[in-house]
C-alpha atoms as a PDB file:
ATOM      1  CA  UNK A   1     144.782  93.788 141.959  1.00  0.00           C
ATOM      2  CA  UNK A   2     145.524  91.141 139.258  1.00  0.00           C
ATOM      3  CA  UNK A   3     141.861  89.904 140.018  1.00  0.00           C
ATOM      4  CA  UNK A   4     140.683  93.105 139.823  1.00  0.00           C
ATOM      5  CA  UNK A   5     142.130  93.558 136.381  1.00  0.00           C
ATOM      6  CA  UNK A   6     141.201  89.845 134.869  1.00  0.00           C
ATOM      7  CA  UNK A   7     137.499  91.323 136.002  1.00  0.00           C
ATOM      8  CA  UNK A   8     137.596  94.133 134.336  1.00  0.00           C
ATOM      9  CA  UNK A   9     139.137  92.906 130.532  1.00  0.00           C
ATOM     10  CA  UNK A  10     136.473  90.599 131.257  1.00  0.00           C
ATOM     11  CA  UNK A  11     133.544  93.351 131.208  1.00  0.00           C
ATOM     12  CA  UNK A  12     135.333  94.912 128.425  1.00  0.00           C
ATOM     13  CA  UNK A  13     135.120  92.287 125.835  1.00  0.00           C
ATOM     14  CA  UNK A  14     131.105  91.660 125.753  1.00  0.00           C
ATOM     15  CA  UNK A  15     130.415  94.228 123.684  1.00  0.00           C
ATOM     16  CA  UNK A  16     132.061  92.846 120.634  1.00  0.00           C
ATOM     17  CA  UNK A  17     130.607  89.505 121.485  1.00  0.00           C
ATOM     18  CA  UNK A  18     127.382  90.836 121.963  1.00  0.00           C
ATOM     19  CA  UNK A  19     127.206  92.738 118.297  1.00  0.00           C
ATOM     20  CA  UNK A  20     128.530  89.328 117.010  1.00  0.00           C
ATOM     21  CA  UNK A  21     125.835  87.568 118.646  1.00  0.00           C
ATOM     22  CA  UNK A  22     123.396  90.548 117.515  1.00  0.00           C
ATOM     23  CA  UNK A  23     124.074  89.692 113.994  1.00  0.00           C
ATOM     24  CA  UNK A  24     123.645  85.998 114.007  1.00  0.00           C
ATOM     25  CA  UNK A  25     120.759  86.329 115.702  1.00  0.00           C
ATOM     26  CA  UNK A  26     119.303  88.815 112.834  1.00  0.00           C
ATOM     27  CA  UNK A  27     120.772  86.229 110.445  1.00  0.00           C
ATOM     28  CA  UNK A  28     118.504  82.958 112.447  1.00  0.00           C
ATOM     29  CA  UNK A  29     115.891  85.430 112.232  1.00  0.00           C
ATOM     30  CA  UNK A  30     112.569  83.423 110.718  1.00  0.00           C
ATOM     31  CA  UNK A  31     111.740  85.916 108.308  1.00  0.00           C
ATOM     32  CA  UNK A  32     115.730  86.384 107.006  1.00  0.00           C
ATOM     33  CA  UNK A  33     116.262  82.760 107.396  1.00  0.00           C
ATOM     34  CA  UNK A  34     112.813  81.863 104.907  1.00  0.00           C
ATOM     35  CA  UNK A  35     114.176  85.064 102.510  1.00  0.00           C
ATOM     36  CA  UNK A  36     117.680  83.706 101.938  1.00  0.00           C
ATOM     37  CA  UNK A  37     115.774  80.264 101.421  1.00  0.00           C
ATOM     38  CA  UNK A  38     113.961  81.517  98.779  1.00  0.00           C
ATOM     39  CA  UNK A  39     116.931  83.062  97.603  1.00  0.00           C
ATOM     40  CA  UNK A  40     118.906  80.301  97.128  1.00  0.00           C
ATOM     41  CA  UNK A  41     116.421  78.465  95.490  1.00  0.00           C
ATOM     42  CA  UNK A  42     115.433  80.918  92.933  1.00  0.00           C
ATOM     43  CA  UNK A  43     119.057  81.626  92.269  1.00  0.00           C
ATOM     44  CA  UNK A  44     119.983  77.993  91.726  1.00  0.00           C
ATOM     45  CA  UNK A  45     116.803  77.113  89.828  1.00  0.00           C
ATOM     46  CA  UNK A  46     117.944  79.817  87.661  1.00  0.00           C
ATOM     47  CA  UNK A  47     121.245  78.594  87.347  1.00  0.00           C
ATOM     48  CA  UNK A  48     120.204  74.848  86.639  1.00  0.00           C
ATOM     49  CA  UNK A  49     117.420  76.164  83.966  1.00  0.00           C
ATOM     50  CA  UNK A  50     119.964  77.970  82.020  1.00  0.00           C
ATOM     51  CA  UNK A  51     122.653  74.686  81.849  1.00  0.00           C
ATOM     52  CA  UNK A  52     120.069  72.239  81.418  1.00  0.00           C
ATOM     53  CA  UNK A  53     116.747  73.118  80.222  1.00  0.00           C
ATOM     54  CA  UNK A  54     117.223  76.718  78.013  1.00  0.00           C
ATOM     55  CA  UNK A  55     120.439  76.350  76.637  1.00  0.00           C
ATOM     56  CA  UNK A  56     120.187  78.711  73.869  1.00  0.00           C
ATOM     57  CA  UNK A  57     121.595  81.368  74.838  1.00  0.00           C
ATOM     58  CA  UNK A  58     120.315  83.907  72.460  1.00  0.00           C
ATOM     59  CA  UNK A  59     116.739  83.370  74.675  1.00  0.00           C
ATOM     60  CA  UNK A  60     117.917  82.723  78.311  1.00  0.00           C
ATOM     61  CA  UNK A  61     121.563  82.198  80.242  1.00  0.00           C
ATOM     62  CA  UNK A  62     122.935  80.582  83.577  1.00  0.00           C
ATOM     63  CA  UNK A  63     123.222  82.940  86.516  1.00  0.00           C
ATOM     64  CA  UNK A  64     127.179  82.559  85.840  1.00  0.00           C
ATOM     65  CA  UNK A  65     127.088  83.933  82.647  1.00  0.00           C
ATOM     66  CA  UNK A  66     125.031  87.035  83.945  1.00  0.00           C
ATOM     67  CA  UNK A  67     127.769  87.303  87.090  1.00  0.00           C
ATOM     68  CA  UNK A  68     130.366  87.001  84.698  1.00  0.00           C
ATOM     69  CA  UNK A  69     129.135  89.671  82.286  1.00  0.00           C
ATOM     70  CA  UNK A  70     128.159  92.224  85.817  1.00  0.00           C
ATOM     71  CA  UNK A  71     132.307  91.839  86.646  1.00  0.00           C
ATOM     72  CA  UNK A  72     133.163  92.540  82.753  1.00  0.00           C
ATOM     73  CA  UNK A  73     131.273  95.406  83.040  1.00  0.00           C
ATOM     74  CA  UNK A  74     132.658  96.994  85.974  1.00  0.00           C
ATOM     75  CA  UNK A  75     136.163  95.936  85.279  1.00  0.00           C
ATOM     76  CA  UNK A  76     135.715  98.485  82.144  1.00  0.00           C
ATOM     77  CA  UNK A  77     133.386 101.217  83.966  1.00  0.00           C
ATOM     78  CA  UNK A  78     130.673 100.708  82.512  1.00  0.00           C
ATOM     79  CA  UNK A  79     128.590  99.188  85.052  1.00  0.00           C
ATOM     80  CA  UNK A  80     129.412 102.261  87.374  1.00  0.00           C
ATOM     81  CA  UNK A  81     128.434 104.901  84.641  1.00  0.00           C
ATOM     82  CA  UNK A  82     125.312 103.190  83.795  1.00  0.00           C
ATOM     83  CA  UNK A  83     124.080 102.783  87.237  1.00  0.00           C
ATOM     84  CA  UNK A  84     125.150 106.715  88.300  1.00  0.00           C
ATOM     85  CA  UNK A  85     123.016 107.840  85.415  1.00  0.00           C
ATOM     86  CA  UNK A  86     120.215 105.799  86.347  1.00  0.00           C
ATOM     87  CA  UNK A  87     120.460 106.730  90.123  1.00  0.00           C
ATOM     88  CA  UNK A  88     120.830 110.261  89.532  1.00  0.00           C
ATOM     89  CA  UNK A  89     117.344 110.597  87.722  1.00  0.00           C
ATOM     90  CA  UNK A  90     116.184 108.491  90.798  1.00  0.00           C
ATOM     91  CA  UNK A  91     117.033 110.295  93.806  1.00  0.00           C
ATOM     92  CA  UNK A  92     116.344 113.476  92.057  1.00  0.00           C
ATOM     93  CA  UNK A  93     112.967 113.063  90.460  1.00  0.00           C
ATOM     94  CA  UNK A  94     111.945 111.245  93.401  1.00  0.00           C
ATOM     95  CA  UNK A  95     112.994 113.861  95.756  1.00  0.00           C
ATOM     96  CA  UNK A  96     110.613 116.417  94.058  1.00  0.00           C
ATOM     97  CA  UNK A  97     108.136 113.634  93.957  1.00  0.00           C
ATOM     98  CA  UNK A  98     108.180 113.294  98.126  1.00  0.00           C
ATOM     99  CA  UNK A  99     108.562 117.072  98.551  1.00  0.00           C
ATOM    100  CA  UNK A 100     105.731 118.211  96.369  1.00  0.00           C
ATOM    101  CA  UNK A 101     103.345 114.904  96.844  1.00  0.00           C
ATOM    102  CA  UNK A 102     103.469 114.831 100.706  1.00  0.00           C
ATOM    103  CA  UNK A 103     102.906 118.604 100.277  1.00  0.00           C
ATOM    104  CA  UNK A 104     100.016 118.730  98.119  1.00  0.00           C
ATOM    105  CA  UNK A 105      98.856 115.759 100.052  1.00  0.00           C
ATOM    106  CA  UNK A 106      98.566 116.972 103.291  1.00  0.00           C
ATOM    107  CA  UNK A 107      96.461 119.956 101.754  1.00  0.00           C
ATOM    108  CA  UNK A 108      94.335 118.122  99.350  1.00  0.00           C
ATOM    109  CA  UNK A 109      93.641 115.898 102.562  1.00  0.00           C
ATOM    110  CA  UNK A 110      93.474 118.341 105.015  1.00  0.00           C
ATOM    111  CA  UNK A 111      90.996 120.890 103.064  1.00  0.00           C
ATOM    112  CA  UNK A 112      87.676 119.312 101.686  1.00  0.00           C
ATOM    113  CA  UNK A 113      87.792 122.355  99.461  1.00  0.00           C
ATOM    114  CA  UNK A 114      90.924 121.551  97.637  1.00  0.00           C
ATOM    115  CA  UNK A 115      90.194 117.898  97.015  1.00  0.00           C
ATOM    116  CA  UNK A 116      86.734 118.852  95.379  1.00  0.00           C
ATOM    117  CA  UNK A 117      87.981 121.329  93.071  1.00  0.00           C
ATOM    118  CA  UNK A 118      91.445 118.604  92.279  1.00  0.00           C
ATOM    119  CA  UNK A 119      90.768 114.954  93.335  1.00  0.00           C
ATOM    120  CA  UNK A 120      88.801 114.706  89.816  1.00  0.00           C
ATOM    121  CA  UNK A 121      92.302 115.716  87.987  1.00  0.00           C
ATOM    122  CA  UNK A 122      94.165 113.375  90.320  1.00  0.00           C
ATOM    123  CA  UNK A 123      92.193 110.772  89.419  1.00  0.00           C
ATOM    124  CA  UNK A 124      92.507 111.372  85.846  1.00  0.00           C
ATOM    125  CA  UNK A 125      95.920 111.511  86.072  1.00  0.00           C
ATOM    126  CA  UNK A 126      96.802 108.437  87.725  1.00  0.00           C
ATOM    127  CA  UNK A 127      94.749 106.319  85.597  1.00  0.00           C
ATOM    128  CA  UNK A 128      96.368 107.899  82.164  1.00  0.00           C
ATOM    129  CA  UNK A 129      99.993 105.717  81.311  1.00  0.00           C
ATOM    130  CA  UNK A 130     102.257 108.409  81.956  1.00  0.00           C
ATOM    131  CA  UNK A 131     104.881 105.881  80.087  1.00  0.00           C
ATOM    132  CA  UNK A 132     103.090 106.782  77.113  1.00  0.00           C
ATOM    133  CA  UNK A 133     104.354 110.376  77.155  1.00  0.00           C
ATOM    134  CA  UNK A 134     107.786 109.742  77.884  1.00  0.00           C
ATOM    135  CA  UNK A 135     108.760 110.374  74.062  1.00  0.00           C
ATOM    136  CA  UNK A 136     107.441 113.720  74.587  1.00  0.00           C
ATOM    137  CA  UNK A 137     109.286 114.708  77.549  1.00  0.00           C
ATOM    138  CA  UNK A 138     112.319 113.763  75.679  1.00  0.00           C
ATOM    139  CA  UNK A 139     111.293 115.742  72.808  1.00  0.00           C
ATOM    140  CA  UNK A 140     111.289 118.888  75.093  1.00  0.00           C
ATOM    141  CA  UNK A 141     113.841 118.282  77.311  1.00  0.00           C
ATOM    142  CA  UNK A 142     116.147 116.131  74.991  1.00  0.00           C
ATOM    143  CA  UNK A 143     117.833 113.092  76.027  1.00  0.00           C
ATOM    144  CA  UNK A 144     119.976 114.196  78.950  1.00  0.00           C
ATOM    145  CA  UNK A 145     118.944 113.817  82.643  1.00  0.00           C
ATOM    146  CA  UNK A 146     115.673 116.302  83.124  1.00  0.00           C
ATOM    147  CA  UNK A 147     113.670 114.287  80.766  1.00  0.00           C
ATOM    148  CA  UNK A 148     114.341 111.284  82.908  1.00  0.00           C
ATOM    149  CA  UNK A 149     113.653 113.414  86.320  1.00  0.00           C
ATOM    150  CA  UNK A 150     110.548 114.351  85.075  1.00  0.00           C
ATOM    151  CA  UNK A 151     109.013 110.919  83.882  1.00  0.00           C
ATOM    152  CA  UNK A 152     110.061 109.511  86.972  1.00  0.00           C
ATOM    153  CA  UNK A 153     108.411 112.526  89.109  1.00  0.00           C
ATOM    154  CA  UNK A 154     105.330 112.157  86.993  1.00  0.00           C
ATOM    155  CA  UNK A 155     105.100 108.307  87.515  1.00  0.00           C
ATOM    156  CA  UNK A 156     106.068 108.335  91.325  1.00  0.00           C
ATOM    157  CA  UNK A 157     104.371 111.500  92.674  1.00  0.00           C
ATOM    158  CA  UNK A 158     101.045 110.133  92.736  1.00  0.00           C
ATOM    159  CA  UNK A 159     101.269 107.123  94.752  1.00  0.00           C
ATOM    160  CA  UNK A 160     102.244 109.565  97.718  1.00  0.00           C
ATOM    161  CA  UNK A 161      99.988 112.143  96.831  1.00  0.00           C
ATOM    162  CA  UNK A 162      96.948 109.381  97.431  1.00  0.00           C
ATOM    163  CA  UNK A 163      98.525 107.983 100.001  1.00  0.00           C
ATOM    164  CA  UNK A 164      99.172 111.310 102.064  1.00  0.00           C
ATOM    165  CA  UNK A 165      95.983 112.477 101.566  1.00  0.00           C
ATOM    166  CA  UNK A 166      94.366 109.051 102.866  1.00  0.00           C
ATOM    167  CA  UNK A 167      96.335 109.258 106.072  1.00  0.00           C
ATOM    168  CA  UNK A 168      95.035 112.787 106.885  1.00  0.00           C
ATOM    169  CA  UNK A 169      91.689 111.895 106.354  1.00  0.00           C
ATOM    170  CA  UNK A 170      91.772 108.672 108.063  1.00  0.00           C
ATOM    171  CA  UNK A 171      93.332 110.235 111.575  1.00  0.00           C
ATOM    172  CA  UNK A 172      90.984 108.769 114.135  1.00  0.00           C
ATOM    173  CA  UNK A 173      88.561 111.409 115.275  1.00  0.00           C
ATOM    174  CA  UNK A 174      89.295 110.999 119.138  1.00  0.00           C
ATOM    175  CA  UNK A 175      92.390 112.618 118.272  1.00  0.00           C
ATOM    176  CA  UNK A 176      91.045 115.554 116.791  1.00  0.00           C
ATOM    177  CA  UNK A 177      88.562 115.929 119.567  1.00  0.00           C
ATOM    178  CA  UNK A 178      91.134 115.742 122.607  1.00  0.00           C
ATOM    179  CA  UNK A 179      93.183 118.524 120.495  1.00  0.00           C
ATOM    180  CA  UNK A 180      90.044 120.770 119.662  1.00  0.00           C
ATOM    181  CA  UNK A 181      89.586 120.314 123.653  1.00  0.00           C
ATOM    182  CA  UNK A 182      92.868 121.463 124.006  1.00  0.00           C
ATOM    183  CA  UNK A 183      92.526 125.112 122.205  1.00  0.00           C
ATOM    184  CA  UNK A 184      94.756 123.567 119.115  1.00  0.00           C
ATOM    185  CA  UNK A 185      94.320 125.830 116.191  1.00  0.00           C
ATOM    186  CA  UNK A 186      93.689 124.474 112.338  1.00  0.00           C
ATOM    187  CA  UNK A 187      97.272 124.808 111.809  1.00  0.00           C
ATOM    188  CA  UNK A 188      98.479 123.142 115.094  1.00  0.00           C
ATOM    189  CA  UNK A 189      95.861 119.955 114.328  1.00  0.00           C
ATOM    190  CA  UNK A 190      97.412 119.612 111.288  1.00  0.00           C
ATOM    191  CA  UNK A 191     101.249 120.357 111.782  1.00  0.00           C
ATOM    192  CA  UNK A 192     100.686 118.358 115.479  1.00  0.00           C
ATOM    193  CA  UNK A 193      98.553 115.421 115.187  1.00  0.00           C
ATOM    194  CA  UNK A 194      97.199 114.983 111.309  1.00  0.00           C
ATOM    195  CA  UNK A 195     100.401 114.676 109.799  1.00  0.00           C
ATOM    196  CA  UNK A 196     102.174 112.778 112.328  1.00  0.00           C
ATOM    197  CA  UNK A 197      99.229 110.270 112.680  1.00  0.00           C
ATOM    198  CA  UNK A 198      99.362 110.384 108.757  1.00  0.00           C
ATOM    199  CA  UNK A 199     102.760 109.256 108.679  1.00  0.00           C
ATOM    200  CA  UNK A 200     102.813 105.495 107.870  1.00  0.00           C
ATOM    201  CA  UNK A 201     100.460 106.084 104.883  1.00  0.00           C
ATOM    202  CA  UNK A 202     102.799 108.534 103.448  1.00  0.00           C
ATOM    203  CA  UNK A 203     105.880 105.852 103.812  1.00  0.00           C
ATOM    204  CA  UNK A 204     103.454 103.038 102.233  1.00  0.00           C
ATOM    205  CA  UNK A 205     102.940 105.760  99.385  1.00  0.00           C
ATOM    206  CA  UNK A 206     106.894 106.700  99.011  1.00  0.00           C
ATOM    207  CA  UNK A 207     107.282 102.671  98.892  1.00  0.00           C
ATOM    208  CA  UNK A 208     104.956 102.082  96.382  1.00  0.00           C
ATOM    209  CA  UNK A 209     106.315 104.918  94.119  1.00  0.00           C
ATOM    210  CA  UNK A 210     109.675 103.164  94.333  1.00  0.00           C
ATOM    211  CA  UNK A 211     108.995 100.713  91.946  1.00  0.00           C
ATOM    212  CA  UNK A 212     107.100 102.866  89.727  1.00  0.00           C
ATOM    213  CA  UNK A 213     110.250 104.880  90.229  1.00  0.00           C
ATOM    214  CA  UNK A 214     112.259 102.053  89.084  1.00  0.00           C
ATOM    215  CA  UNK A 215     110.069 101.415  85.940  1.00  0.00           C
ATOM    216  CA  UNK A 216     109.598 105.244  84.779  1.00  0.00           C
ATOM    217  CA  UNK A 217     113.800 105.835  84.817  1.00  0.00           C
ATOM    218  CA  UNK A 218     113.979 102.320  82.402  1.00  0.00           C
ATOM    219  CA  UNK A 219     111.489 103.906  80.068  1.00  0.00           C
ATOM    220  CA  UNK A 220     112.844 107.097  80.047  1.00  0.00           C
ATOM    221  CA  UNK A 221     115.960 105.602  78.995  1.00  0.00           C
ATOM    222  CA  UNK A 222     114.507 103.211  76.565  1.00  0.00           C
ATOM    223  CA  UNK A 223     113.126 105.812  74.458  1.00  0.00           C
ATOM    224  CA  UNK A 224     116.140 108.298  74.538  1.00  0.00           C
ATOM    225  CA  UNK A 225     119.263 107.990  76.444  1.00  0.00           C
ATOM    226  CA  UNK A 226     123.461 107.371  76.150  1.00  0.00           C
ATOM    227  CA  UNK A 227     123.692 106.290  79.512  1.00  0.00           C
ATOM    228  CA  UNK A 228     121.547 104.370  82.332  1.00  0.00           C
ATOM    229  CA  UNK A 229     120.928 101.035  82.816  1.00  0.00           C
ATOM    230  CA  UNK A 230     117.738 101.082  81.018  1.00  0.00           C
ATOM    231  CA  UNK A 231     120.015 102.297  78.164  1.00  0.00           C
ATOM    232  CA  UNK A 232     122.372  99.152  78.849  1.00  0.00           C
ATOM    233  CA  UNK A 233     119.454  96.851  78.147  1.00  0.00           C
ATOM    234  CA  UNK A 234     117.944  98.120  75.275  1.00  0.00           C
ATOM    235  CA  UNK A 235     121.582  98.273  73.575  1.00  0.00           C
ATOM    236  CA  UNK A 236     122.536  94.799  74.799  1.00  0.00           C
ATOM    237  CA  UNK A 237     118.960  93.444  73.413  1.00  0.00           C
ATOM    238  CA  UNK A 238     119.855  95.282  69.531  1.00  0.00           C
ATOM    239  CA  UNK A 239     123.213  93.243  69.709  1.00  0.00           C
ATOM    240  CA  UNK A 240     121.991  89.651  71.441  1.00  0.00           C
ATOM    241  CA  UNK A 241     123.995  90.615  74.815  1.00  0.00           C
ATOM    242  CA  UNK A 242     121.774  88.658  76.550  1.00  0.00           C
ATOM    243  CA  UNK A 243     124.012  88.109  79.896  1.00  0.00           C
ATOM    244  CA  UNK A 244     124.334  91.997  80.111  1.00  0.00           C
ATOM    245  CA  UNK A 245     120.706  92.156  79.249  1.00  0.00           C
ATOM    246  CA  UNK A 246     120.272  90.104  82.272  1.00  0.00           C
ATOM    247  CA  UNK A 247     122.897  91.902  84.085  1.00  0.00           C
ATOM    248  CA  UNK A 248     121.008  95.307  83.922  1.00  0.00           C
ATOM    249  CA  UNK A 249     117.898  93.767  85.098  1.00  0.00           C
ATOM    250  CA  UNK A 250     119.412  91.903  88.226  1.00  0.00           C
ATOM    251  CA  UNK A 251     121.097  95.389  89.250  1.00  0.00           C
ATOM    252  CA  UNK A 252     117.594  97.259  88.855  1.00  0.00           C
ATOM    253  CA  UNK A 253     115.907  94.278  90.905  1.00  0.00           C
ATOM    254  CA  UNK A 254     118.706  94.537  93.622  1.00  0.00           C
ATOM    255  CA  UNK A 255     117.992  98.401  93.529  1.00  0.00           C
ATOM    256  CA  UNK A 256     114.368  97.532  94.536  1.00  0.00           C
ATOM    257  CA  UNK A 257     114.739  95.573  96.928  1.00  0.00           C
ATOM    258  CA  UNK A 258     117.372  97.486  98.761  1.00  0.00           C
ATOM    259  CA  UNK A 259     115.431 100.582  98.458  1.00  0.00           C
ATOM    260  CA  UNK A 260     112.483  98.815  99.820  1.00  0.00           C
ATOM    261  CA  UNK A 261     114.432  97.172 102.504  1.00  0.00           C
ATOM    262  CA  UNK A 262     115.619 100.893 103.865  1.00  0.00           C
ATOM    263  CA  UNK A 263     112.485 102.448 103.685  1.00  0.00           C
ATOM    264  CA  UNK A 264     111.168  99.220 105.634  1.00  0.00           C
ATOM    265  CA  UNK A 265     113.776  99.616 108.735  1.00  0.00           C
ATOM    266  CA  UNK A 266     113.396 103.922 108.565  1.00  0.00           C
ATOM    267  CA  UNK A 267     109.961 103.010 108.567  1.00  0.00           C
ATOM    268  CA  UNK A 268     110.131 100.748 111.819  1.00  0.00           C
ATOM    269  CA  UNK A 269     112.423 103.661 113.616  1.00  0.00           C
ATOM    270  CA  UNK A 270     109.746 106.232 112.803  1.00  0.00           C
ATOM    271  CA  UNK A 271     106.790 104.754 113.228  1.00  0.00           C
ATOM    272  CA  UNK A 272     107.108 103.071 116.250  1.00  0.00           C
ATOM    273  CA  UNK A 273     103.432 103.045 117.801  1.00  0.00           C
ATOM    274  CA  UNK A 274     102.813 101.079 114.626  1.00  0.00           C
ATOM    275  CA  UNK A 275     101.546  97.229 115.525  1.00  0.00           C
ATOM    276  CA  UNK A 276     104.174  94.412 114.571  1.00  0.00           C
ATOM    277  CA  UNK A 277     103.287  91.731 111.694  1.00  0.00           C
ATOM    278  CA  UNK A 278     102.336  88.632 113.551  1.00  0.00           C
ATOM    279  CA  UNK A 279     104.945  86.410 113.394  1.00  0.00           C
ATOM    280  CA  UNK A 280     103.918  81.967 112.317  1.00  0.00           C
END
């Protein structure tokens, strides 16, 4: 019996060995193991330039200084006020930018029709600096949180619009044929093996519209705002801040990356038929 229960604490405890193990392996992953490389490097090179090389600090500052200024800034709230403002307009603008893009995608791909009589707007659109409106928006929605949804719908949207409507079109014909073969109506092709097929085009499109995301919010907020972190830089560059300049740029370049990073791993979970990279 005693043996009986030393065998069975001993199946018990692998588990929690094994996630351990799980995570140092994603840790001595090549890929992590090169990006924390690079991370270290760029981080210290920063660190050395600003002791050593820029000193003025009116132009550039160590990595300290910029850490230093990101705990001032929470310690008073600040930090976490900017950064809700700036998230809000975010998730919300691009929320209506995934909704209605992958929308009007799939039918602008999906009906030749449609695209002739709106691809030439599209077109137009994208190409025009939306940025350069942004004063406007704020002029008729004043400086609170819509005119900050909208630039950053109007700068993300199309991105995923393109992209969506490249996926549908692109859906290898042998699938269409084995579904036309099948009895499938228009609507089942479409709902059944268009969009699904479609799907990793419309995540390259919602990844690409992140950053433009990113950049549309900071504009927005440059040219008419009393919170965000766009607002944090601008008012930190009238008064010399320059660590909490810095400060609200690291936080939006952590916010890219993370958001990247997600839609990278939902990306891998969804779209599982999809080839690896090759790995060196």
């Amino acid at each position: 019996m005693a043996q009986q229960a030393t065998m069975e604490e001993a199946h018990a405890q692998p588990p929690a060995a094994t996630t351990g193990s799980r995570a140092v392996r994603a840790l001595t992953r090549p890929r992590v193991l090169r990006s924390l490389i690079s991370l270290v490097i760029v981080l210290g090179g920063w660190e050395l330039v600003g002791q050593f090389v820029l000193t003025n600090k009116l132009f550039f500052v160590p990595l300290s200084d910029v850490l230093r200024a990101l705990v001032e800034l929470w310690e008073k709230g600040e930090l976490q006020r900017h950064i809700g403002a700036s998230f809000k307009a975010i998730g919300y603008g691009m929320a209506l930018a995934i909704v209605i893009g992958v929308a009007f995608g799939i039918v602008m791909g999906a009906s030749r029709t449609v695209a002739d009589y709106t691809e030439v707007y599209l077109n137009a659109l994208y190409s025009t600096p939306l940025v350069a409106i942004a004063p406007l928006l704020i002029l008729w929605l004043g400086i609170g949180i819509a005119s900050k949804i909208a630039v950053v719908f109007l700068i993300s949207v199309f991105p995923i619009v393109i992209s969506t409507a490249s996926g549908v079109r692109n859906v290898e014909h042998h699938y269409l044929d084995v579904a036309r073969a099948f009895g499938a109506t228009r609507n089942q092709i479409v709902a059944k093996v268009m969009i699904p097929a479609a799907l990793p085009f419309v995540l390259t499109g919602v990844r690409l519209a992140i950053g433009r995301a990113i950049v549309g919010v900071v504009v927005g907020e440059l040219f008419g705002a009393n919170a965000g972190l766009g607002y944090l830089i601008y008012t930190s560059g009238q008064t010399f801040d320059v660590p909490s300049l810095f400060a609200g740029v690291l936080c939006l370049a952590f916010a890219g990356v993370s958001l990247t990073w997600m839609l990278q791993k939902l990306e891998a979970r969804l779209v599982r038929w999809k080839p690896a990279p090759l790995e060196d």
